[in-house]
PDB file of N, CA and C in Angstrom:
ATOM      1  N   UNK A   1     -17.396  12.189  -0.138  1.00  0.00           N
ATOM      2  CA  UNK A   1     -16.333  12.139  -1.132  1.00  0.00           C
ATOM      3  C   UNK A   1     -16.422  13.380  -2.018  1.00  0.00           C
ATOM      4  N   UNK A   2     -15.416  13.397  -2.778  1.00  0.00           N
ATOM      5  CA  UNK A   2     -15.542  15.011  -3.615  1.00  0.00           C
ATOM      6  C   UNK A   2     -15.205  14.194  -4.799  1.00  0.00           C
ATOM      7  N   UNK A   3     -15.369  15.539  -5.785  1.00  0.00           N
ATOM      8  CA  UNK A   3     -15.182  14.967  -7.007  1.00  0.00           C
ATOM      9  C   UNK A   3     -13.759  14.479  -7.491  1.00  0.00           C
ATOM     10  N   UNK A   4     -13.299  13.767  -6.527  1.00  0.00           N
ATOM     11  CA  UNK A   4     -11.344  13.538  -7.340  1.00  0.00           C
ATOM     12  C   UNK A   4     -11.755  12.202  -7.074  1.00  0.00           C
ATOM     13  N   UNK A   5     -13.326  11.778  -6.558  1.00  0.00           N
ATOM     14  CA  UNK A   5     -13.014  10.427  -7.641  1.00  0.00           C
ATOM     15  C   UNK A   5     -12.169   9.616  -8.907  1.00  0.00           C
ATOM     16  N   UNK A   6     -12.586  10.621  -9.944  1.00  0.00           N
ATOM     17  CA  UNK A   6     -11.981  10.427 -11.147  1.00  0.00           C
ATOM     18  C   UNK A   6     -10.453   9.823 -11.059  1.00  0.00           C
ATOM     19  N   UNK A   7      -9.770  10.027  -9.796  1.00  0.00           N
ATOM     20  CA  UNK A   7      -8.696   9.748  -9.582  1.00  0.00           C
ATOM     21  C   UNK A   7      -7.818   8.263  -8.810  1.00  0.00           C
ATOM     22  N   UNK A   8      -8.953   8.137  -8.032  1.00  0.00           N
ATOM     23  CA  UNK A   8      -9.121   7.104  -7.152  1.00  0.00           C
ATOM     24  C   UNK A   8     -10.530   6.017  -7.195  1.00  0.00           C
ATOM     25  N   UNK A   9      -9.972   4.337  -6.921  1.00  0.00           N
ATOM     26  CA  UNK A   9     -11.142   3.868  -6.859  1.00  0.00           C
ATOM     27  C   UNK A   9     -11.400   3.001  -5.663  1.00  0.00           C
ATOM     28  N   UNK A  10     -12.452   2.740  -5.333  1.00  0.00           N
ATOM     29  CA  UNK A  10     -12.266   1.718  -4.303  1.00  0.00           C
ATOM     30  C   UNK A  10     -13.005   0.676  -4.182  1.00  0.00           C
ATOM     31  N   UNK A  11     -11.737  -0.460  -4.421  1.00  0.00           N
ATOM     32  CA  UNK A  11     -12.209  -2.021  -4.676  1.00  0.00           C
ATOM     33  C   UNK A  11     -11.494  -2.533  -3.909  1.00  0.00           C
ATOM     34  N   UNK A  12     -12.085  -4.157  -4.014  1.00  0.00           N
ATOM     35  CA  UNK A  12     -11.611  -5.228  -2.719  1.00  0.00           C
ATOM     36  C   UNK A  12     -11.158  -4.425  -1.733  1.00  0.00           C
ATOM     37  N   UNK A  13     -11.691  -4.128  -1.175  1.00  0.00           N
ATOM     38  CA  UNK A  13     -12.024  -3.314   0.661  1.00  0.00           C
ATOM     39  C   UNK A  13     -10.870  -2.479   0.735  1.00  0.00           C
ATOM     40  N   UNK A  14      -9.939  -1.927  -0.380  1.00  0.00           N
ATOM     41  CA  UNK A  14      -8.875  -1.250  -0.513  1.00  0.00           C
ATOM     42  C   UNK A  14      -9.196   0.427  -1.862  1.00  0.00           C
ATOM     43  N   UNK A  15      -8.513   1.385  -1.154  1.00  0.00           N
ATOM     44  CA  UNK A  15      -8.627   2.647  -2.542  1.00  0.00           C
ATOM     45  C   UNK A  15      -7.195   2.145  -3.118  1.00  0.00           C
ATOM     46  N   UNK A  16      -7.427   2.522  -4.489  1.00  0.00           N
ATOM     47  CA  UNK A  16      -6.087   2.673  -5.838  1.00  0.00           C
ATOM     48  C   UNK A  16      -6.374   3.700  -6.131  1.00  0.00           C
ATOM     49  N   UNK A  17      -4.871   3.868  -7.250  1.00  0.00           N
ATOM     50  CA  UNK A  17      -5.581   4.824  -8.054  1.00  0.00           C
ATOM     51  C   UNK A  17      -5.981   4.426  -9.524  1.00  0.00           C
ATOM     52  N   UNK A  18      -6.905   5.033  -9.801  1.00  0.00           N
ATOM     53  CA  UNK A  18      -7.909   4.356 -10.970  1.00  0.00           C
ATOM     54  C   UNK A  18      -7.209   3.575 -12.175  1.00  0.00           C
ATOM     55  N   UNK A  19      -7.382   2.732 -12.286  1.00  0.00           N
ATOM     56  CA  UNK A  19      -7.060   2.109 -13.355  1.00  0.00           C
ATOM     57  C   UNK A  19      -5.464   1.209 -12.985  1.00  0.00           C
ATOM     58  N   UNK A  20      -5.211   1.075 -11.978  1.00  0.00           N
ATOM     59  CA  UNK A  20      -3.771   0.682 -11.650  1.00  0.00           C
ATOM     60  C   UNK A  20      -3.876  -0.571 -10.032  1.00  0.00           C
ATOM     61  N   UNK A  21      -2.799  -1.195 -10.167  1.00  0.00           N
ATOM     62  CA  UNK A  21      -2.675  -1.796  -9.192  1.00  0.00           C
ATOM     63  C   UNK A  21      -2.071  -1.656  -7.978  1.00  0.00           C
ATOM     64  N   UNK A  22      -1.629   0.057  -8.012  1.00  0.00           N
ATOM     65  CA  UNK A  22      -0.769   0.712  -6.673  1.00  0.00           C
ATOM     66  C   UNK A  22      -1.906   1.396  -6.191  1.00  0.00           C
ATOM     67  N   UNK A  23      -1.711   0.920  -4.916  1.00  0.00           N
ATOM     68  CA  UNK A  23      -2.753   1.267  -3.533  1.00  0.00           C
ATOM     69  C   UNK A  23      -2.628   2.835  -3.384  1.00  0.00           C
ATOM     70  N   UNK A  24      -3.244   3.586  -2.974  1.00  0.00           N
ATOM     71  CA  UNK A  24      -3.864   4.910  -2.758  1.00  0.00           C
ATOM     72  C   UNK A  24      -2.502   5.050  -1.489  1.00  0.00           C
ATOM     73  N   UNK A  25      -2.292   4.229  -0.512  1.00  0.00           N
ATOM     74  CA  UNK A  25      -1.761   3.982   0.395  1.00  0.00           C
ATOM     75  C   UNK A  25      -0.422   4.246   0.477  1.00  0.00           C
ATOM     76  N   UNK A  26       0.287   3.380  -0.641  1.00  0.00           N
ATOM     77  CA  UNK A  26       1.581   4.024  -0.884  1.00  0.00           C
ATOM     78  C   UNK A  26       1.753   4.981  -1.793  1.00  0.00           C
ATOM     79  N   UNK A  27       0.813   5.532  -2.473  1.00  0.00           N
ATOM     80  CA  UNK A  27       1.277   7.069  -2.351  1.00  0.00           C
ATOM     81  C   UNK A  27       1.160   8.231  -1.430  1.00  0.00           C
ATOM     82  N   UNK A  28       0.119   7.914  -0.212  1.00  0.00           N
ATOM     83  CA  UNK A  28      -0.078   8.756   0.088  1.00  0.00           C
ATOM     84  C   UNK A  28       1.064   8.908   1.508  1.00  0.00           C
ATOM     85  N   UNK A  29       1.491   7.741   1.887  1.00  0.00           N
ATOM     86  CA  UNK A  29       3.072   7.620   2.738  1.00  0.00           C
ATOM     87  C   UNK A  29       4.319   7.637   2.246  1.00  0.00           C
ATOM     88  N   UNK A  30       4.375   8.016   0.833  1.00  0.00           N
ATOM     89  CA  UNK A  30       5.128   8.767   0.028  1.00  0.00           C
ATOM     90  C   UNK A  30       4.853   9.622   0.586  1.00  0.00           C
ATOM     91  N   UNK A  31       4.156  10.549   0.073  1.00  0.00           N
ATOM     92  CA  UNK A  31       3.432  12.342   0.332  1.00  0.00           C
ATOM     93  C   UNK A  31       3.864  12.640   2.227  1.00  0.00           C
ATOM     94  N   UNK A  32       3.351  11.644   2.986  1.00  0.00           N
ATOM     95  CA  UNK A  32       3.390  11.676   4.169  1.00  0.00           C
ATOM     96  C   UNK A  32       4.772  11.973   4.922  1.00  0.00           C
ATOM     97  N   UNK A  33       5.371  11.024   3.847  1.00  0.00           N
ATOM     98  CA  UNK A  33       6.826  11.171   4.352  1.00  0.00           C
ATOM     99  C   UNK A  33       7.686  12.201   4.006  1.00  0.00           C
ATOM    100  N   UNK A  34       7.407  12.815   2.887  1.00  0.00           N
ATOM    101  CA  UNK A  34       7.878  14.246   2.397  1.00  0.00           C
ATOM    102  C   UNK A  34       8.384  13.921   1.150  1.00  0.00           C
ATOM    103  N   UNK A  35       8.426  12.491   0.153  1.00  0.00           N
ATOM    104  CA  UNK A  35       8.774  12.329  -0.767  1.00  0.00           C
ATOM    105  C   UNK A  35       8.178  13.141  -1.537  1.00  0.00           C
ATOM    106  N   UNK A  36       8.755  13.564  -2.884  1.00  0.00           N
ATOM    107  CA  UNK A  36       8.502  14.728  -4.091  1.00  0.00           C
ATOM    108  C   UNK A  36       7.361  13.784  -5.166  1.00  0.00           C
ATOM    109  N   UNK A  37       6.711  14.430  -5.811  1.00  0.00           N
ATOM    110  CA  UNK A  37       5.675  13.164  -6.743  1.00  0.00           C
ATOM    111  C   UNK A  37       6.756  12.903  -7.697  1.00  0.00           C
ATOM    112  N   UNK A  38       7.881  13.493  -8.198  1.00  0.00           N
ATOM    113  CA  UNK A  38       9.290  12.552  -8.804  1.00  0.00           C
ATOM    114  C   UNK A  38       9.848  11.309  -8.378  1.00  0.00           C
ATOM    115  N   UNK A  39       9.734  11.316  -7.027  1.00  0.00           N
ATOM    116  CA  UNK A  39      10.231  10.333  -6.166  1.00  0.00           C
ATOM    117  C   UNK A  39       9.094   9.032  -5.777  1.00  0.00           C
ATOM    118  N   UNK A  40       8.007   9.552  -5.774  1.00  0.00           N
ATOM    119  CA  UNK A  40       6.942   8.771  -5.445  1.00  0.00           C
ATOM    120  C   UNK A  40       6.920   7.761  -7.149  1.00  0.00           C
ATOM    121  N   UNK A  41       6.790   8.825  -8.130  1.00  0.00           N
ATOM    122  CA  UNK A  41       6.790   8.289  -9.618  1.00  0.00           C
ATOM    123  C   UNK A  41       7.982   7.046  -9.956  1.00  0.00           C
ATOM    124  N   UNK A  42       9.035   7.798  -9.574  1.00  0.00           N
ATOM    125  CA  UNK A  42      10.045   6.662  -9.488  1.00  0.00           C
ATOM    126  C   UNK A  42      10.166   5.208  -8.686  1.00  0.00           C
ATOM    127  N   UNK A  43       9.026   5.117  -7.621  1.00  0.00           N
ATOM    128  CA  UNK A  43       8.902   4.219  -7.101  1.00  0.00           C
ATOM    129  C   UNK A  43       7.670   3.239  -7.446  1.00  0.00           C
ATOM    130  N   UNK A  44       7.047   3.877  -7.936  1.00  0.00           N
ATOM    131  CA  UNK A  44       5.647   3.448  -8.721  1.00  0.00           C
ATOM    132  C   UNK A  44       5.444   4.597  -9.732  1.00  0.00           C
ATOM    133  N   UNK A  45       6.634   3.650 -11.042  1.00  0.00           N
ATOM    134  CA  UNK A  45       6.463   4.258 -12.479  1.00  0.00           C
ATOM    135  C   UNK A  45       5.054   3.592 -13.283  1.00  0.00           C
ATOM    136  N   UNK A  46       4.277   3.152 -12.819  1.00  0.00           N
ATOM    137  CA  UNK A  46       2.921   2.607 -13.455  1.00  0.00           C
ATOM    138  C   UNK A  46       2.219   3.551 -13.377  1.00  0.00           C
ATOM    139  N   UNK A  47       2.515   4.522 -12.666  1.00  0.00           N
ATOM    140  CA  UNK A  47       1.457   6.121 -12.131  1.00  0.00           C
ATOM    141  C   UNK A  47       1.911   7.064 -12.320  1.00  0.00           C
ATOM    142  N   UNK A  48       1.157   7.550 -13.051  1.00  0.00           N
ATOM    143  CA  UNK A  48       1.683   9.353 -13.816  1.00  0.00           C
ATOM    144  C   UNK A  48       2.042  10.081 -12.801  1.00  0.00           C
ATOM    145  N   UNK A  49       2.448  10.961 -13.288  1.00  0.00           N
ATOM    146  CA  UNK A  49       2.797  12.239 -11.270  1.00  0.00           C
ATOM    147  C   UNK A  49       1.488  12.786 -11.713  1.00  0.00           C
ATOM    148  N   UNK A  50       0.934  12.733 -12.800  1.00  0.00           N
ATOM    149  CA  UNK A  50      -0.659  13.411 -12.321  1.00  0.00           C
ATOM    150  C   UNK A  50      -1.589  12.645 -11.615  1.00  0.00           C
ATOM    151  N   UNK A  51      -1.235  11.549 -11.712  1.00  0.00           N
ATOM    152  CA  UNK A  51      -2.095  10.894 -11.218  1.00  0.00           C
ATOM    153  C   UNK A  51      -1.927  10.476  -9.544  1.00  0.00           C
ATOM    154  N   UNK A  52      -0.669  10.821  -9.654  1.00  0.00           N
ATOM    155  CA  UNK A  52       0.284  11.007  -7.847  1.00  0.00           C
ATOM    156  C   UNK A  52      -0.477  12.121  -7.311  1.00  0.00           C
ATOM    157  N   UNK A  53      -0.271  13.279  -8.194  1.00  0.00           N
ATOM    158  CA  UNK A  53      -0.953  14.825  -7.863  1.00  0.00           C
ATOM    159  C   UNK A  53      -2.478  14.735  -7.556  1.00  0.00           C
ATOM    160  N   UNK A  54      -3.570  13.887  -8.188  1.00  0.00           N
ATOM    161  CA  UNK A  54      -4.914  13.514  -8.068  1.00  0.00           C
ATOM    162  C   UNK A  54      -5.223  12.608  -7.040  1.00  0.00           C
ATOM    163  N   UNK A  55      -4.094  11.240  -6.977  1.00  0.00           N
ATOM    164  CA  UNK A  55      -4.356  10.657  -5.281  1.00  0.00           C
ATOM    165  C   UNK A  55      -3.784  11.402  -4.213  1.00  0.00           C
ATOM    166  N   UNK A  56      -3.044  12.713  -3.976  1.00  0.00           N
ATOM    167  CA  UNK A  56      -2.595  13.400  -3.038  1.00  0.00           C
ATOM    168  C   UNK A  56      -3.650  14.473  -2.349  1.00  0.00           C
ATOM    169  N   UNK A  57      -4.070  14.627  -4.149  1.00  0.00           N
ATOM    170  CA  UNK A  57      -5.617  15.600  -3.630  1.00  0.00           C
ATOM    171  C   UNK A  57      -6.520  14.988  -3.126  1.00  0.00           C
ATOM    172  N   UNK A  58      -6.870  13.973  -3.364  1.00  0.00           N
ATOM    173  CA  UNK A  58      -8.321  13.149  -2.892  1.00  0.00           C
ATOM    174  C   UNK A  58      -7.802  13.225  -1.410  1.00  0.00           C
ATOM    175  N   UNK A  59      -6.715  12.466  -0.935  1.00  0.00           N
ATOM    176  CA  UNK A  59      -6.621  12.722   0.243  1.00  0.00           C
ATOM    177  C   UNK A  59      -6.625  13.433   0.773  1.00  0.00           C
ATOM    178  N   UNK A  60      -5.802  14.740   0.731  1.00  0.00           N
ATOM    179  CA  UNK A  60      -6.222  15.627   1.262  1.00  0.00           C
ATOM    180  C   UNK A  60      -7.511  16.941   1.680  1.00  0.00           C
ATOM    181  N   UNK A  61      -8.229  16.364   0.564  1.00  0.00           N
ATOM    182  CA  UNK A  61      -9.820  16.372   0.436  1.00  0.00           C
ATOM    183  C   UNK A  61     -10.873  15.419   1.546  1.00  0.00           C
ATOM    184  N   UNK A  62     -10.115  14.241   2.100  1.00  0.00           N
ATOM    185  CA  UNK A  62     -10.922  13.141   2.356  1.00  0.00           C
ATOM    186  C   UNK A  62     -10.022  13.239   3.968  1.00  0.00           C
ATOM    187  N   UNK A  63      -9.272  13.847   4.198  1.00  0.00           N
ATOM    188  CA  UNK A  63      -8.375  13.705   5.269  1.00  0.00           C
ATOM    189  C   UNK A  63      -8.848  12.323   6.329  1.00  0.00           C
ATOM    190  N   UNK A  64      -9.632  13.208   7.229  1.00  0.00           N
ATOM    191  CA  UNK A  64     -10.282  12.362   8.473  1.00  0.00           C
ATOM    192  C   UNK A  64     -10.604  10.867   7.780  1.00  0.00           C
ATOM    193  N   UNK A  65     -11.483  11.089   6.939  1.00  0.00           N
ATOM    194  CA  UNK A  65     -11.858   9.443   6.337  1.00  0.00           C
ATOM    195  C   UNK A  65     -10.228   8.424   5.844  1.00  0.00           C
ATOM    196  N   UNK A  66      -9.684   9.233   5.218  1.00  0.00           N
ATOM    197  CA  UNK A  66      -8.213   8.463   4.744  1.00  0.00           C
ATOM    198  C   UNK A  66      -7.619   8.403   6.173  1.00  0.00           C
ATOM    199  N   UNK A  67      -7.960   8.741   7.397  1.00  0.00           N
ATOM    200  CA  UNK A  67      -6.477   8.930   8.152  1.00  0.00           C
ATOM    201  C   UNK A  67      -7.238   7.772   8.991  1.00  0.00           C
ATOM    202  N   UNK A  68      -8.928   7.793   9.203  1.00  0.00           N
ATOM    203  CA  UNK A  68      -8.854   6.485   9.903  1.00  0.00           C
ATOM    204  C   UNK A  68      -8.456   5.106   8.817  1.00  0.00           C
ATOM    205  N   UNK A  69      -8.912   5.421   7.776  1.00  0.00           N
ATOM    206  CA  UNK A  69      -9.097   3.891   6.623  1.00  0.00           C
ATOM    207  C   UNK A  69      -7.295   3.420   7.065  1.00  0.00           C
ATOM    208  N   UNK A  70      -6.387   4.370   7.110  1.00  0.00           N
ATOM    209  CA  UNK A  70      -5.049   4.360   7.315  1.00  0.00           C
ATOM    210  C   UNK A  70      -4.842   3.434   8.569  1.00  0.00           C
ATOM    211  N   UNK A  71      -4.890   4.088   9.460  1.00  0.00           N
ATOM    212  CA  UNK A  71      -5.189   3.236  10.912  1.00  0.00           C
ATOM    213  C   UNK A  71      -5.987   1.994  11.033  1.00  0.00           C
ATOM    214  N   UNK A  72      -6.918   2.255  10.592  1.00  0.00           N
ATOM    215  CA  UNK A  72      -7.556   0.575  10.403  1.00  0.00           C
ATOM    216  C   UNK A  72      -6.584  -0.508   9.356  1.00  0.00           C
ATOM    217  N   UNK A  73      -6.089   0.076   8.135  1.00  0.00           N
ATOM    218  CA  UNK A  73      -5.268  -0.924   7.429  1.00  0.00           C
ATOM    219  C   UNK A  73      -3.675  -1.716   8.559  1.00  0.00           C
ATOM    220  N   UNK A  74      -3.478  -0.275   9.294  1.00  0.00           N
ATOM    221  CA  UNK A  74      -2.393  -0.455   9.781  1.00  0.00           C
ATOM    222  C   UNK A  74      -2.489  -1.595  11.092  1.00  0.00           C
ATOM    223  N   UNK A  75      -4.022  -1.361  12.186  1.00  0.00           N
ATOM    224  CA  UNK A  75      -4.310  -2.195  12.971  1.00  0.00           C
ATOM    225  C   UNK A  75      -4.497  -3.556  12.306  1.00  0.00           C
ATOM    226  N   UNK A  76      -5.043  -3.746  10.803  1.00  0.00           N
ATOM    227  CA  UNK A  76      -5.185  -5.171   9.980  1.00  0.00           C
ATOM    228  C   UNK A  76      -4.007  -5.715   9.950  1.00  0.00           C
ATOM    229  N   UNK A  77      -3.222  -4.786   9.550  1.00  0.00           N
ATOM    230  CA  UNK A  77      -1.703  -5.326   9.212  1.00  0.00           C
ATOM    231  C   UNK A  77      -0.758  -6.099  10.513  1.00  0.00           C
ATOM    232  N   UNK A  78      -0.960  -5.190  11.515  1.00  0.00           N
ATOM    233  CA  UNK A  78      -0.314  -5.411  12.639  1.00  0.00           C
ATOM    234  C   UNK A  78      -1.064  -6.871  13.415  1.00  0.00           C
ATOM    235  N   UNK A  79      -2.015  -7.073  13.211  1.00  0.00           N
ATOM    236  CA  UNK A  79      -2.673  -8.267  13.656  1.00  0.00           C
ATOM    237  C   UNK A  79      -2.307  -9.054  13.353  1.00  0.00           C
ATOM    238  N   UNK A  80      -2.277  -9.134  11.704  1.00  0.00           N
ATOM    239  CA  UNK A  80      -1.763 -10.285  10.736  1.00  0.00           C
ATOM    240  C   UNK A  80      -0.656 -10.857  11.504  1.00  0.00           C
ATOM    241  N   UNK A  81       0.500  -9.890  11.318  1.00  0.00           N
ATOM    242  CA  UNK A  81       1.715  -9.650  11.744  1.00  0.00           C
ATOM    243  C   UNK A  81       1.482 -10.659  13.045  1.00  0.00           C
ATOM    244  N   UNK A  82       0.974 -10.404  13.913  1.00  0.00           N
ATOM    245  CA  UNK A  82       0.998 -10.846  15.067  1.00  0.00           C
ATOM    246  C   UNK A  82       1.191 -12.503  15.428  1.00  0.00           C
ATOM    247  N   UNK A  83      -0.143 -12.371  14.512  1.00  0.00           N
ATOM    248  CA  UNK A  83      -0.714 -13.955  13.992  1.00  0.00           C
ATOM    249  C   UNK A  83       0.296 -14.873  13.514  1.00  0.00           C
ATOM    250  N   UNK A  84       1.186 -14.333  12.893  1.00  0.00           N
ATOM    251  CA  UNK A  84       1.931 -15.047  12.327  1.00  0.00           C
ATOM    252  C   UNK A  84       2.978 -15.914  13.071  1.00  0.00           C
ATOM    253  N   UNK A  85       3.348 -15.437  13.758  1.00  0.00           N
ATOM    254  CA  UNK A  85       4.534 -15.391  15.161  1.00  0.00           C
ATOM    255  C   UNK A  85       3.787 -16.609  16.023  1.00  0.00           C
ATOM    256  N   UNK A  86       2.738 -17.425  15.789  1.00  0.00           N
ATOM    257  CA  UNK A  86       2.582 -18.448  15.978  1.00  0.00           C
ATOM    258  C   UNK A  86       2.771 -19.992  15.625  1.00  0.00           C
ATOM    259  N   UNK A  87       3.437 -19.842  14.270  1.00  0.00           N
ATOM    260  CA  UNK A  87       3.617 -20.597  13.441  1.00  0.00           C
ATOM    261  C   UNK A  87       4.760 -21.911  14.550  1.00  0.00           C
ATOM    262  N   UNK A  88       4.088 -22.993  14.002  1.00  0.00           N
ATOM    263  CA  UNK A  88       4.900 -23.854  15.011  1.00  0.00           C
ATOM    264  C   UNK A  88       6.875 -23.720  14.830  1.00  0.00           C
ATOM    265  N   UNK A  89       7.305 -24.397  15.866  1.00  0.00           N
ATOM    266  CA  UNK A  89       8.450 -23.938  15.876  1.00  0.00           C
ATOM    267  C   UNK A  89       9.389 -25.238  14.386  1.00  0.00           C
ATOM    268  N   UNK A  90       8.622 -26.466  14.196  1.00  0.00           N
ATOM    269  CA  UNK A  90       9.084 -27.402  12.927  1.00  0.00           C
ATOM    270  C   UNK A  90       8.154 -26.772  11.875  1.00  0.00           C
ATOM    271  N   UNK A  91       7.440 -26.285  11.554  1.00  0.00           N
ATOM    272  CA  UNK A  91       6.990 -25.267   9.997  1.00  0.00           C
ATOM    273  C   UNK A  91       7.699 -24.678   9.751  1.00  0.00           C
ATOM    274  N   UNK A  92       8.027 -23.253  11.277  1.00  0.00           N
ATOM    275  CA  UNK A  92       9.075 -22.361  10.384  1.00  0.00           C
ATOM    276  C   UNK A  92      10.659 -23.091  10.279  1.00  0.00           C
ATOM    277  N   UNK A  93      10.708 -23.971  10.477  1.00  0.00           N
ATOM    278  CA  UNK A  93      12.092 -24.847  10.402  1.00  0.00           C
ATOM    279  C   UNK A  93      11.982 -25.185   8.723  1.00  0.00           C
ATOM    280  N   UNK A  94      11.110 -25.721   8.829  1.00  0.00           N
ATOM    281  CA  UNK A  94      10.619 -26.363   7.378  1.00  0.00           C
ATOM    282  C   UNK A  94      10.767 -25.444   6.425  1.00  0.00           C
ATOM    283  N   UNK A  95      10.376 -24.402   6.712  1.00  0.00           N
ATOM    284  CA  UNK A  95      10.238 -23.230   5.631  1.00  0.00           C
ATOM    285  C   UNK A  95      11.039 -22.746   5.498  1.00  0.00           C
ATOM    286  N   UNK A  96      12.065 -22.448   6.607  1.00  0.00           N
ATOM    287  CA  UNK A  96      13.295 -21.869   5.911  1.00  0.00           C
ATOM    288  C   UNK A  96      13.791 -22.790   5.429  1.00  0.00           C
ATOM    289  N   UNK A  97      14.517 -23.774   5.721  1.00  0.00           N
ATOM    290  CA  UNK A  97      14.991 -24.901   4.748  1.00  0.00           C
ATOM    291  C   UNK A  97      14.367 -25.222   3.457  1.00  0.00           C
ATOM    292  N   UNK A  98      12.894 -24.799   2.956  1.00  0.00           N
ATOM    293  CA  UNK A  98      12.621 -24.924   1.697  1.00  0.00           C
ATOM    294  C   UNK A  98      13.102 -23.529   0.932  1.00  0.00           C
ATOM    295  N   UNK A  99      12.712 -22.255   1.852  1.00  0.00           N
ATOM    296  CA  UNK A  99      13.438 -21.102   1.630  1.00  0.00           C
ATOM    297  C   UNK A  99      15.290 -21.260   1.200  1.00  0.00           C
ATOM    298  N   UNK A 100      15.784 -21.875   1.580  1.00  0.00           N
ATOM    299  CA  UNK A 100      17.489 -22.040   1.438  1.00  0.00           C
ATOM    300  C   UNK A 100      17.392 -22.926   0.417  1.00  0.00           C
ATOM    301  N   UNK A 101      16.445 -23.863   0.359  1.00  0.00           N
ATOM    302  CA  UNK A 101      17.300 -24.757  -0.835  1.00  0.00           C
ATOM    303  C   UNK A 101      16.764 -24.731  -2.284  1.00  0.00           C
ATOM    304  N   UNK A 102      15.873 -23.895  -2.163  1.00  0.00           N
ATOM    305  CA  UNK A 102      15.689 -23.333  -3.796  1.00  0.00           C
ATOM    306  C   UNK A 102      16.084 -22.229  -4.610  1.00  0.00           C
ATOM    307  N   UNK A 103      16.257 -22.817  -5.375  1.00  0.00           N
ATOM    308  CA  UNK A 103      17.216 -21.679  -6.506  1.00  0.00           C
ATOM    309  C   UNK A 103      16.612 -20.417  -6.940  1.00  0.00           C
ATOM    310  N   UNK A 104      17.348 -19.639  -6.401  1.00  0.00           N
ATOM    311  CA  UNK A 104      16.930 -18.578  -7.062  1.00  0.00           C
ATOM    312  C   UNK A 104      16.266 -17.993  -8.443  1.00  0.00           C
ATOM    313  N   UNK A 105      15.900 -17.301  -8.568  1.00  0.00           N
ATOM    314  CA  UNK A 105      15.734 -16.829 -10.558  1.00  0.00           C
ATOM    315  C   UNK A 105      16.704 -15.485 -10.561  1.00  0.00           C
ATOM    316  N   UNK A 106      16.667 -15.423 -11.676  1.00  0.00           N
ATOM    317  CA  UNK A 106      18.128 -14.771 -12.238  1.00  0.00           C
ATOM    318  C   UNK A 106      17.024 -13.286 -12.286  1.00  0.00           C
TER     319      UNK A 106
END
């Protein structure tokens, strides 16, 4: 690791950036995608663009290590995903019908 700790932390088996509850992750597929740190800020206004600018550096400091942690979140995700698609065929009946018949919040 390098010193842009200061920027990033890493808890419950996930990096943030320090002091916040937005994942290291979606900023850095912001960045990935070619979004501007204006655009990234605007999507997660809880995070300074310096602090966009400090999780952009860590990564790109940390490349190889962020690009597998990336791939491994993404193989977690996709599993989940997978898993799910088992759900009996009267649950997800159930669920959307509890899904439809509750009221929204304003």
């Amino acid at each position: 690791m390098t010193g842009l700790t200061d920027c990033v932390e890493f808890r419950e088996e996930n990096y943030f950036i320090r002091g916040t509850r937005v994942s290291l992750d979606s900023i850095v597929y912001g960045h990935l995608n070619g979004d501007s740190i204006q655009a990234i800020h605007d999507s997660f206004p809880a995070v300074s663009p310096e602090q966009i600018d400090g999780g952009i550096a860590f990564y790109r400091a940390n490349r190889a290590m962020m690009d597998a942690y990336l791939r491994s979140k993404r193989e977690e995700f996709e599993a989940a995903r997978r898993s799910q698609s088992h759900i009996s065929p009267e649950l997800r009946s159930r669920l959307e019908q509890a899904r439809h018949s509750t009221p929204s919040r304003p």
